[in-house]
C-alpha atoms as a PDB file:
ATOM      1  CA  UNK A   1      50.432 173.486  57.511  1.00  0.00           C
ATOM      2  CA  UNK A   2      52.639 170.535  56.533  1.00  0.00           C
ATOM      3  CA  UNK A   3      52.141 168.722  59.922  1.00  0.00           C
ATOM      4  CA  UNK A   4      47.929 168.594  58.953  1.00  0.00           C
ATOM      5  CA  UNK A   5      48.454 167.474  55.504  1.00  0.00           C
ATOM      6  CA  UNK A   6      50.572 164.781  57.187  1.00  0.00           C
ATOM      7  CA  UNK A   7      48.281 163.879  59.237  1.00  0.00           C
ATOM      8  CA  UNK A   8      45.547 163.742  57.077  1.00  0.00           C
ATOM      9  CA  UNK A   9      47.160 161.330  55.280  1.00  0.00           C
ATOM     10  CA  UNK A  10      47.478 158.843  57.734  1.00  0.00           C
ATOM     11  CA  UNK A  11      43.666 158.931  59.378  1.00  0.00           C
ATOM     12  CA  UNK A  12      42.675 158.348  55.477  1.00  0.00           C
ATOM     13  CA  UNK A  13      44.747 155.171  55.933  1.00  0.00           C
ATOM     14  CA  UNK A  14      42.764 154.198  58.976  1.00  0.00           C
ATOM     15  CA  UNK A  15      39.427 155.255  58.020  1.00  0.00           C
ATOM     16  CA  UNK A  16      40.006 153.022  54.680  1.00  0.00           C
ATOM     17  CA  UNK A  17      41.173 150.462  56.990  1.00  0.00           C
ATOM     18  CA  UNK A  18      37.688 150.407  59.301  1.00  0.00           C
ATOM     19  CA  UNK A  19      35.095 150.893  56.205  1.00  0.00           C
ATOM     20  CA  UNK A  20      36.916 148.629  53.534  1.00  0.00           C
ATOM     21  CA  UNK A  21      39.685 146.661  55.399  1.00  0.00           C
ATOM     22  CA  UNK A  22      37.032 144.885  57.737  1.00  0.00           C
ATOM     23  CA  UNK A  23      38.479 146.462  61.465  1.00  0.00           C
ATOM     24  CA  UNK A  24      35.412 148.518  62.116  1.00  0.00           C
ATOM     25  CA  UNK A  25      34.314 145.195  63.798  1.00  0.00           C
ATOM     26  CA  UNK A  26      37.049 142.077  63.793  1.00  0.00           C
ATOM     27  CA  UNK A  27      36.342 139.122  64.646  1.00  0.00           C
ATOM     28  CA  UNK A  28      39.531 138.222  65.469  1.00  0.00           C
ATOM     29  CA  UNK A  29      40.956 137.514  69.068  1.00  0.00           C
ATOM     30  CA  UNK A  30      44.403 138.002  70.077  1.00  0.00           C
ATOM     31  CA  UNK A  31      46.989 140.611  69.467  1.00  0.00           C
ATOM     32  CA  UNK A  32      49.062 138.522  67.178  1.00  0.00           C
ATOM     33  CA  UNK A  33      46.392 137.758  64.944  1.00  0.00           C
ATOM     34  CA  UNK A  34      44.621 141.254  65.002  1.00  0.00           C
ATOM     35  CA  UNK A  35      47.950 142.753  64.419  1.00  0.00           C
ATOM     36  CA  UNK A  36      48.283 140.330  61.149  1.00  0.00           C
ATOM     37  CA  UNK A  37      44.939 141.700  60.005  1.00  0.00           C
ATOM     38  CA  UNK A  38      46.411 145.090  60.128  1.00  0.00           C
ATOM     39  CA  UNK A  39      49.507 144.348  58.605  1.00  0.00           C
ATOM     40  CA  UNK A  40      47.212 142.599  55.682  1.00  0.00           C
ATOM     41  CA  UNK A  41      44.959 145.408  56.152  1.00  0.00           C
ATOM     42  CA  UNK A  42      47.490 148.254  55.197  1.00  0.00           C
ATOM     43  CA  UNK A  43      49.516 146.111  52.872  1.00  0.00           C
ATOM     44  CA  UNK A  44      46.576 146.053  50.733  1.00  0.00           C
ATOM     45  CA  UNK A  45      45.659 149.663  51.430  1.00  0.00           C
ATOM     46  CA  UNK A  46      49.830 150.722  49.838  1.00  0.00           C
ATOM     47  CA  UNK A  47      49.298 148.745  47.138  1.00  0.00           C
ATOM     48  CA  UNK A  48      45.882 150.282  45.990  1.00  0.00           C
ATOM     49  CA  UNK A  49      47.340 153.588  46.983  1.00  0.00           C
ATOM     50  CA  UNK A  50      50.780 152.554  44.712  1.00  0.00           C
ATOM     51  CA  UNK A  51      48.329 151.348  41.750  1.00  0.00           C
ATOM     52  CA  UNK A  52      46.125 154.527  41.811  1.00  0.00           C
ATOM     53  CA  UNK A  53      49.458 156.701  41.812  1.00  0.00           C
ATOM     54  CA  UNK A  54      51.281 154.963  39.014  1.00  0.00           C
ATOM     55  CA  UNK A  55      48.152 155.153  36.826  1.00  0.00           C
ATOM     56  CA  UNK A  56      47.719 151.263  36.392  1.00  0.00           C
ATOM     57  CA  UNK A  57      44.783 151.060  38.732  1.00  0.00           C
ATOM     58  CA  UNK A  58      41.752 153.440  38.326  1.00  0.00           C
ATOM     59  CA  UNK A  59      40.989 154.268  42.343  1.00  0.00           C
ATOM     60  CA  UNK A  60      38.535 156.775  42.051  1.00  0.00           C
ATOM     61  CA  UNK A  61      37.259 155.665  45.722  1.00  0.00           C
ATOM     62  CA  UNK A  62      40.645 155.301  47.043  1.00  0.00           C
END
């Protein structure tokens, strides 16, 4: 259904975010600055996923 396809798309977003965005083990401490690594974290992951939609970027492993 739509709701998994949803859904899918947004644990892709976190798994890319734990095995290539570094938050499968932060070293961080504090919300403020994990929460910046996040917002980095998927900031980087929309513009891969922008780039690899547009054609301009070849993400095969995105």
């Amino acid at each position: 259904t739509t709701s998994l396809k949803i859904r899918k798309r947004i644990e892709e977003g976190f798994g890319w975010l734990k095995t290539v965005g570094g938050l499968r083990k932060t070293k961080l401490i504090g919300r403020a600055k994990l929460s910046a690594q996040l917002l980095l974290g998927f900031s980087v992951y929309n513009l891969i996923r922008l780039g690899s939609l547009s054609g301009w970027w070849r993400g095969a492993h995105v």
